[in-house]
PDB file of N, CA and C in Angstrom:
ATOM      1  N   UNK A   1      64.268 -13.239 207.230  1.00  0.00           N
ATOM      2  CA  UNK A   1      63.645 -14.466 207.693  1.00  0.00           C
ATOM      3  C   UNK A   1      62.357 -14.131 208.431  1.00  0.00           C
ATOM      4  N   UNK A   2      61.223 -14.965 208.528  1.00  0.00           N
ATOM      5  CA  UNK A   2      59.814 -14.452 209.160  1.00  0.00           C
ATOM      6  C   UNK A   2      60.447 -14.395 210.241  1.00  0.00           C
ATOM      7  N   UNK A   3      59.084 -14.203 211.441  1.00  0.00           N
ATOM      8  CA  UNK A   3      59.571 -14.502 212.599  1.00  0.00           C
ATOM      9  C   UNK A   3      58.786 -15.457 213.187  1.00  0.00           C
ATOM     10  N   UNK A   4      58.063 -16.451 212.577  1.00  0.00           N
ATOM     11  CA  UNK A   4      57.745 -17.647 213.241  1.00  0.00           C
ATOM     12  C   UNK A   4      58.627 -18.476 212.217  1.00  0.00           C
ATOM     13  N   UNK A   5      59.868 -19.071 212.304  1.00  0.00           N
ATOM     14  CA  UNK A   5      60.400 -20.028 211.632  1.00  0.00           C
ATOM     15  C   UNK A   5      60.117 -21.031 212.611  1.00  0.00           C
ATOM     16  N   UNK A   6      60.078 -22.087 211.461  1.00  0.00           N
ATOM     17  CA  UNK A   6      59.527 -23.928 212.190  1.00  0.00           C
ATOM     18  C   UNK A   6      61.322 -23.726 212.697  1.00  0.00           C
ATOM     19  N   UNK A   7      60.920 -24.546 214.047  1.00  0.00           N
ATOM     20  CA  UNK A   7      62.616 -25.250 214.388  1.00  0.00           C
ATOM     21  C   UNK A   7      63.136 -25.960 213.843  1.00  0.00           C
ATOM     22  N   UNK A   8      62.857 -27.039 212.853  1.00  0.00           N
ATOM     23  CA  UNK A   8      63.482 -27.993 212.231  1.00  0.00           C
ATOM     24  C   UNK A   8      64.084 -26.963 211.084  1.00  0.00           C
ATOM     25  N   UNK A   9      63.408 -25.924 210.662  1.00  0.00           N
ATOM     26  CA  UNK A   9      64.220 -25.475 209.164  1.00  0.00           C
ATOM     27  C   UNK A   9      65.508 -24.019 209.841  1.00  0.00           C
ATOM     28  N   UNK A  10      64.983 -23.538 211.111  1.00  0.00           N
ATOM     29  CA  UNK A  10      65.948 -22.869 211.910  1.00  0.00           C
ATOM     30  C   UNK A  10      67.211 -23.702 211.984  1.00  0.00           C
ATOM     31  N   UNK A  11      66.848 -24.624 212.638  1.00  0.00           N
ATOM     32  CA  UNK A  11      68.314 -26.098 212.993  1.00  0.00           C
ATOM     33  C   UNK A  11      69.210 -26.267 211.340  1.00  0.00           C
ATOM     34  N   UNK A  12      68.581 -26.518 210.627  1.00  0.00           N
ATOM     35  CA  UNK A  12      69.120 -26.862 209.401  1.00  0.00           C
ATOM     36  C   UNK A  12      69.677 -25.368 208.658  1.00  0.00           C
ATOM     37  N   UNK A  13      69.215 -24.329 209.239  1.00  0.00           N
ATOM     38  CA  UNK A  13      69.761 -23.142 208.862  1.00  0.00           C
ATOM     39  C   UNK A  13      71.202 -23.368 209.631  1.00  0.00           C
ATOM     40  N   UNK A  14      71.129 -23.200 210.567  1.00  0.00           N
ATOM     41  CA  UNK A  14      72.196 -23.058 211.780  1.00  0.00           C
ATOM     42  C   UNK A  14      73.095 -24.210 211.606  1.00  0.00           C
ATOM     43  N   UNK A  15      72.633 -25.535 210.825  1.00  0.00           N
ATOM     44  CA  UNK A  15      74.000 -26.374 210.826  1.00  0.00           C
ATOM     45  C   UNK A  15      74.627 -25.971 209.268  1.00  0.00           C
ATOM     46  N   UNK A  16      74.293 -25.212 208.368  1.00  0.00           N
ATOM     47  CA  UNK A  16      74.539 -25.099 207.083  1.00  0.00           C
ATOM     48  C   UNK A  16      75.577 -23.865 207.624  1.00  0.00           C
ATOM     49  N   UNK A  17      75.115 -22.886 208.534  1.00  0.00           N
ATOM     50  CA  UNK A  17      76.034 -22.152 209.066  1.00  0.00           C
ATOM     51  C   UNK A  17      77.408 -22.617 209.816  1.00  0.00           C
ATOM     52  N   UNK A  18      77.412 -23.430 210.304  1.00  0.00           N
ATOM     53  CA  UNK A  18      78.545 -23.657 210.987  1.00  0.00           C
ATOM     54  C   UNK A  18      79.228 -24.484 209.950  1.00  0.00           C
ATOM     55  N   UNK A  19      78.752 -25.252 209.623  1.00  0.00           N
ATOM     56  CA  UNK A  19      79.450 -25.571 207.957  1.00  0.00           C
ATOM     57  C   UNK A  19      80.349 -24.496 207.270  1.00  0.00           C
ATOM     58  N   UNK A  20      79.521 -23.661 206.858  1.00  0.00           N
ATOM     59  CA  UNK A  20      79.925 -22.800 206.039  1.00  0.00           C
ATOM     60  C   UNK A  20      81.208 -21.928 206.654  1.00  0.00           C
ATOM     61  N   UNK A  21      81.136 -21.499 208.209  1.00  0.00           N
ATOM     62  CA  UNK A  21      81.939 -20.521 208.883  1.00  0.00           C
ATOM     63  C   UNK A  21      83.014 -21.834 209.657  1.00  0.00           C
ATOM     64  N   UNK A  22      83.014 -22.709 209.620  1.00  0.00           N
ATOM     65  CA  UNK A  22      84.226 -24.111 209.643  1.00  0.00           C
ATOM     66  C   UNK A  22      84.943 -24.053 208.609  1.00  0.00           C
ATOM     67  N   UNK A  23      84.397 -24.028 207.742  1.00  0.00           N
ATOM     68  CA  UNK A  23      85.134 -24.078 205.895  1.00  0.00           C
ATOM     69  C   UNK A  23      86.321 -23.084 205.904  1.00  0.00           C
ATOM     70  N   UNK A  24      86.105 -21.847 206.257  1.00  0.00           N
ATOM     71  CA  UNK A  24      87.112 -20.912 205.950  1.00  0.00           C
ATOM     72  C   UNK A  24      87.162 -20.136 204.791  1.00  0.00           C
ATOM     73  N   UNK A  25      85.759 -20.433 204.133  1.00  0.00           N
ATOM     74  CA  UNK A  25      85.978 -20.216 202.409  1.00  0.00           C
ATOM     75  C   UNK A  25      85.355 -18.639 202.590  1.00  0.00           C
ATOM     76  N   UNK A  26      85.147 -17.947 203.502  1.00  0.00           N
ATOM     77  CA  UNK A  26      84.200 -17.056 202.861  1.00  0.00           C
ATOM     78  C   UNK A  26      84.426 -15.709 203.428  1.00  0.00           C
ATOM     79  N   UNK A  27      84.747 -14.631 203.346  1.00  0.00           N
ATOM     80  CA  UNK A  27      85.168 -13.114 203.366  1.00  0.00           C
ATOM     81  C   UNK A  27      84.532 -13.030 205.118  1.00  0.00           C
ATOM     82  N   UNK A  28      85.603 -12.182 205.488  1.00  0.00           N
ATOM     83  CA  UNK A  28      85.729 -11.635 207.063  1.00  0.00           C
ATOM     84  C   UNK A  28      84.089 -11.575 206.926  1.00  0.00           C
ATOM     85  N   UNK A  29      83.497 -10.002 206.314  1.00  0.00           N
ATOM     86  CA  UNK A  29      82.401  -9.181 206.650  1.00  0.00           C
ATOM     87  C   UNK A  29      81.342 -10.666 206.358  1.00  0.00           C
ATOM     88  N   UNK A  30      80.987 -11.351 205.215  1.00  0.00           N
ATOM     89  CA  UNK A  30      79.949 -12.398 205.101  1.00  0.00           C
ATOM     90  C   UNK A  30      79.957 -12.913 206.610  1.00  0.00           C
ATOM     91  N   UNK A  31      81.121 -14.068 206.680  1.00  0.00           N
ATOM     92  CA  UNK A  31      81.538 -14.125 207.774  1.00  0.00           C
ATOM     93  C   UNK A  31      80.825 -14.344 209.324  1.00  0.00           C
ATOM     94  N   UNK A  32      81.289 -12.644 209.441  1.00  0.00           N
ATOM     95  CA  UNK A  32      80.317 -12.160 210.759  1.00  0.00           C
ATOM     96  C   UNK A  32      78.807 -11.808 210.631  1.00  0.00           C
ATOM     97  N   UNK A  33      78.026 -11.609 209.273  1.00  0.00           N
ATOM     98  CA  UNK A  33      76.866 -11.682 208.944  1.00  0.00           C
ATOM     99  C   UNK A  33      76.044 -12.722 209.462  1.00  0.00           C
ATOM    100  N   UNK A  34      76.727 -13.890 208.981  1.00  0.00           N
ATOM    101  CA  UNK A  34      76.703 -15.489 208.922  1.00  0.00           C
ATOM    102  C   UNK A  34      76.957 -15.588 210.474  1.00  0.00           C
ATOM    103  N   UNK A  35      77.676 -15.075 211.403  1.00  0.00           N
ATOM    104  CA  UNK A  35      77.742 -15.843 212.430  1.00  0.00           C
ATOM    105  C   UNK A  35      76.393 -15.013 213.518  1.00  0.00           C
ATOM    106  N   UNK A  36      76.131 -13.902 213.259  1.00  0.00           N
ATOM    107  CA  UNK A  36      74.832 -12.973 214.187  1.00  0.00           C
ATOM    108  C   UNK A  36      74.020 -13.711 213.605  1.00  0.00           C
ATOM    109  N   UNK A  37      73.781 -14.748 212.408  1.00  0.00           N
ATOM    110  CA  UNK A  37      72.029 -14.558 211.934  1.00  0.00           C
ATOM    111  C   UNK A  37      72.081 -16.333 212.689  1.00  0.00           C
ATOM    112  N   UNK A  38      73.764 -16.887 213.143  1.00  0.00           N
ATOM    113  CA  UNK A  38      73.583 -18.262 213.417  1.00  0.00           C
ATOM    114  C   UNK A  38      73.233 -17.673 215.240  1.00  0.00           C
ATOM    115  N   UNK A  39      73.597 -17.064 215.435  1.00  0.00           N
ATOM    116  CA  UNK A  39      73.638 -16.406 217.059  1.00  0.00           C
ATOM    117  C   UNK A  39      71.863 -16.617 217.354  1.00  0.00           C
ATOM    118  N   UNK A  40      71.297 -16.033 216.508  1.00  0.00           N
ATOM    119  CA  UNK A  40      69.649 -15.162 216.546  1.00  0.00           C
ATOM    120  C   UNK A  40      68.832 -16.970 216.065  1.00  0.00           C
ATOM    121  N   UNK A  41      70.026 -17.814 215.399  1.00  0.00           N
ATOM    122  CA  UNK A  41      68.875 -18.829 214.896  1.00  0.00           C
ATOM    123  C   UNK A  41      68.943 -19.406 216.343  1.00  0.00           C
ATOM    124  N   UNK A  42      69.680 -19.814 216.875  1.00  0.00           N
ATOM    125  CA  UNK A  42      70.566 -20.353 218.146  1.00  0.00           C
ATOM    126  C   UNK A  42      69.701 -20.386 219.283  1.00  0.00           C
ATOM    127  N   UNK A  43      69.554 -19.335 219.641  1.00  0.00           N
ATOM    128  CA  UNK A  43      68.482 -18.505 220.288  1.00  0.00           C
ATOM    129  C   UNK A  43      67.181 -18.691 220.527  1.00  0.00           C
ATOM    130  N   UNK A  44      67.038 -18.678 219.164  1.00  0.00           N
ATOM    131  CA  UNK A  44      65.410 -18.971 218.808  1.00  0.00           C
ATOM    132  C   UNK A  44      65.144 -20.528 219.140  1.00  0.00           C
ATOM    133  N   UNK A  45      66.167 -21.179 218.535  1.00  0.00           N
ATOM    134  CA  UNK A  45      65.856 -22.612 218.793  1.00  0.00           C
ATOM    135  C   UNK A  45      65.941 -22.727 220.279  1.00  0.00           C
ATOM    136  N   UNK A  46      66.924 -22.563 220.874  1.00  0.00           N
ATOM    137  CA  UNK A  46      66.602 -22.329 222.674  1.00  0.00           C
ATOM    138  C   UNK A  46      65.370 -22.059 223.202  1.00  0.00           C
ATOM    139  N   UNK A  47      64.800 -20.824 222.723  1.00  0.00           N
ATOM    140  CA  UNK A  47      63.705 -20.638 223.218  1.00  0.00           C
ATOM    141  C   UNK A  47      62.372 -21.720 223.203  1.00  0.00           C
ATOM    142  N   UNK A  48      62.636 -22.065 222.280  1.00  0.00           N
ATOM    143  CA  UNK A  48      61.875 -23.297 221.249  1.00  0.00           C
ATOM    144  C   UNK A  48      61.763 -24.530 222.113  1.00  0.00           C
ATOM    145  N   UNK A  49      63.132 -24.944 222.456  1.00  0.00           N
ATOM    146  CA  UNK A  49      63.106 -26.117 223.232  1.00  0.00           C
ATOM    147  C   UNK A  49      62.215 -26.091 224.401  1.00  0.00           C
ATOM    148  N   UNK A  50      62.912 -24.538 224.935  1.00  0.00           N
ATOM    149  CA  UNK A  50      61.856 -24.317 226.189  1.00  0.00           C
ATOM    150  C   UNK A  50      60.611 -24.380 226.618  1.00  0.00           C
ATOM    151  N   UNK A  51      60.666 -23.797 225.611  1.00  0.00           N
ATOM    152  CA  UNK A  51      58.767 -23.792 225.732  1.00  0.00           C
ATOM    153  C   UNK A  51      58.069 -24.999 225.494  1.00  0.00           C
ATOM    154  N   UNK A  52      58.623 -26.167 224.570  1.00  0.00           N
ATOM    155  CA  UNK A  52      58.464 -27.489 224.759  1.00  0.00           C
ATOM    156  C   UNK A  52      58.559 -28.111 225.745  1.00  0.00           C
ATOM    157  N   UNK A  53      59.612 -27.894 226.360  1.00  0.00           N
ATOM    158  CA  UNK A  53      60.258 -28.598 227.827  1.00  0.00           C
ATOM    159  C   UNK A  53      59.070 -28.513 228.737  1.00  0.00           C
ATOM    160  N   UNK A  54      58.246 -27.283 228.830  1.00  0.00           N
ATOM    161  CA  UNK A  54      57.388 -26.809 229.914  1.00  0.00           C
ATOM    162  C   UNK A  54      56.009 -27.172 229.355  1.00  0.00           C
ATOM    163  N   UNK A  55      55.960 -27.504 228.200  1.00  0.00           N
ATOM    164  CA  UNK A  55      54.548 -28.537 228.125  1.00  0.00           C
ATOM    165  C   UNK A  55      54.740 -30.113 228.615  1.00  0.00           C
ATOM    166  N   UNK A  56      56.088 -30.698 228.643  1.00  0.00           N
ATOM    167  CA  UNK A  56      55.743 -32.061 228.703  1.00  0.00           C
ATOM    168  C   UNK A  56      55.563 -32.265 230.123  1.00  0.00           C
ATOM    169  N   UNK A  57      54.753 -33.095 230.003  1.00  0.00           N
ATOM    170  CA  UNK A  57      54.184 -33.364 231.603  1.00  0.00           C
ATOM    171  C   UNK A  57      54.308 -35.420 231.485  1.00  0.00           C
ATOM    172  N   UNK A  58      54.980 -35.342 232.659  1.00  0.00           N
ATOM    173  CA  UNK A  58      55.377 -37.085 233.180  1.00  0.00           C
ATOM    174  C   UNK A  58      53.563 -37.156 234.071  1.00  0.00           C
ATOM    175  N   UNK A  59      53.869 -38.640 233.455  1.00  0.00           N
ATOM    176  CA  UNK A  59      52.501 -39.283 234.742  1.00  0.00           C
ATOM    177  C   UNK A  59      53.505 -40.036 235.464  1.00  0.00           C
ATOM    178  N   UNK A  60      52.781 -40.391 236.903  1.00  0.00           N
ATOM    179  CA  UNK A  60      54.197 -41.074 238.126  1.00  0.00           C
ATOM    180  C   UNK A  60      52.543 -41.481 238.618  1.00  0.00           C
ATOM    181  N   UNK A  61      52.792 -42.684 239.026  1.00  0.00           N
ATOM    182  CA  UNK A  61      52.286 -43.532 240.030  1.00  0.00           C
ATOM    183  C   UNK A  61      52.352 -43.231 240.915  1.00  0.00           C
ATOM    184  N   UNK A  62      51.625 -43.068 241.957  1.00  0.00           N
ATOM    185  CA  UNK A  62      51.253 -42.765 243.936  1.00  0.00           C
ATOM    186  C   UNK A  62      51.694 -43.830 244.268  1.00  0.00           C
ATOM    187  N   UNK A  63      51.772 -43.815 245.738  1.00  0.00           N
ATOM    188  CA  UNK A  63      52.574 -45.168 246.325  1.00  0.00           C
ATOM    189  C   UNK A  63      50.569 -45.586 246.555  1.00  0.00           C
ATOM    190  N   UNK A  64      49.534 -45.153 246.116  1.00  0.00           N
ATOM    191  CA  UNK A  64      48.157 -45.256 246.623  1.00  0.00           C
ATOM    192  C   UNK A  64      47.873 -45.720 245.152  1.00  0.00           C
ATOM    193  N   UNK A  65      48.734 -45.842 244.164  1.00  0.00           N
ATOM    194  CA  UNK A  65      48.443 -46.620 242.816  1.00  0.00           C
ATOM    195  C   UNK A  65      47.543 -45.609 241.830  1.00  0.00           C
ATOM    196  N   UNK A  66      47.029 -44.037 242.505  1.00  0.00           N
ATOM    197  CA  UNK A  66      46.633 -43.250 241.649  1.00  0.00           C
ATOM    198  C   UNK A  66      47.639 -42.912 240.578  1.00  0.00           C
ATOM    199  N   UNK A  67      47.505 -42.179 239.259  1.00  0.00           N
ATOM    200  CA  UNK A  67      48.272 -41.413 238.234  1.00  0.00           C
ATOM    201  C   UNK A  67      48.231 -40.120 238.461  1.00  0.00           C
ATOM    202  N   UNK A  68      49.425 -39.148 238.265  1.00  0.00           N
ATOM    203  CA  UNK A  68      49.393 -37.918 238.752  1.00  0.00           C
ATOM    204  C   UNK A  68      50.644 -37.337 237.942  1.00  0.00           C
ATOM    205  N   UNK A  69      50.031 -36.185 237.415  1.00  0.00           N
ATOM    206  CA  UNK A  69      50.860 -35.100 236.260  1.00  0.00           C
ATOM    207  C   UNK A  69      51.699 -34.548 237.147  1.00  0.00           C
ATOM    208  N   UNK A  70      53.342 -34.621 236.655  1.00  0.00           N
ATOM    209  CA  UNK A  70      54.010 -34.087 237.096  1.00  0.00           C
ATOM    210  C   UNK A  70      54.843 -33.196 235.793  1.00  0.00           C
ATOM    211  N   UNK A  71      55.729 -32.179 236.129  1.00  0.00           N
ATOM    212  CA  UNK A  71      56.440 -31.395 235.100  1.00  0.00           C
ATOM    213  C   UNK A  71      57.684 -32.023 234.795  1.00  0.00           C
ATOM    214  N   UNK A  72      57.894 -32.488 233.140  1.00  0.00           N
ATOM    215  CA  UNK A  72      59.012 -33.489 232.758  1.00  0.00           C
ATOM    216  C   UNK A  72      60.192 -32.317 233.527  1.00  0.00           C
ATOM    217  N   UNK A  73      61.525 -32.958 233.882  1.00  0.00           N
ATOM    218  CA  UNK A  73      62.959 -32.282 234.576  1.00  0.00           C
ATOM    219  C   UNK A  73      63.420 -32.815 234.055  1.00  0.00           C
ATOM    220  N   UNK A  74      64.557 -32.900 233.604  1.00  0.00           N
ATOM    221  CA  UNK A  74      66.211 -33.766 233.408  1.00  0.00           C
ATOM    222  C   UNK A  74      66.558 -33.268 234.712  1.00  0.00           C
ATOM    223  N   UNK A  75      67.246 -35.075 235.656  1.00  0.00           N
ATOM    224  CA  UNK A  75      68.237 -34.985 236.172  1.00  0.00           C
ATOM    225  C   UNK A  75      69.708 -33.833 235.857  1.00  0.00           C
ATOM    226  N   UNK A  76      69.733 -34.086 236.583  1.00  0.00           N
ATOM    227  CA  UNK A  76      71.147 -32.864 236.375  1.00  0.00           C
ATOM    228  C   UNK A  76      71.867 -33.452 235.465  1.00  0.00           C
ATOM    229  N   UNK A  77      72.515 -34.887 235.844  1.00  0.00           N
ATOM    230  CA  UNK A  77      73.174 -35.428 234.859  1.00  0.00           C
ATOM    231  C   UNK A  77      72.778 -35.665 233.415  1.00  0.00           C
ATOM    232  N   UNK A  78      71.543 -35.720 233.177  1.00  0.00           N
ATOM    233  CA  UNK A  78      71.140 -35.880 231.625  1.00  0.00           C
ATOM    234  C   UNK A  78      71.006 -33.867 231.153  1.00  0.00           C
ATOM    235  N   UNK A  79      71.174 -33.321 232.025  1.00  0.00           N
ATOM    236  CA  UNK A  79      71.351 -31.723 231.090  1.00  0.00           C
ATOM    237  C   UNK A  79      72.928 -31.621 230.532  1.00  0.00           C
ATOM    238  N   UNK A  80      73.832 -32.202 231.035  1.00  0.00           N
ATOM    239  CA  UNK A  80      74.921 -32.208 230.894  1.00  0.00           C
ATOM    240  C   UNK A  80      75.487 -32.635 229.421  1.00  0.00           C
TER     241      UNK A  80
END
């Protein structure tokens, strides 16, 4: 696999994997092949998110009615 894969075709790798290793259909050794390359897609997509996460920037209103860039967070409860 390159090593800049788009995330959308990583994701669709990684759900064809868990598909496939849910099924039961397919030899021990494939298997565990199939589950390191879903580990490494996994990963990658993590990283992926991240680095998204840390571009989005919220605008918030001043109580002085200026606009001002702040760094998007999830509440605790929406990481959950």
């Amino acid at each position: 696999m390159t090593e800049e894969l788009k995330f959308e075709k990583a994701l669709e790798r990684l759900e064809k994997i868990v598909e496939e290793l849910e099924s039961g259909n397919i030899p021990l050794e494939e298997a565990l092949k199939k589950y390191e390359e879903g580990v490494r897609l996994s990963r990658a997509c993590s990283e992926k998110l991240t680095q998204a996460e840390k571009k989005i920037e919220v605008l918030t209103k001043t109580l002085g009615g200026a606009l001002k860039r702040e760094p998007f967070e999830l509440d605790e409860k929406e990481k959950e």
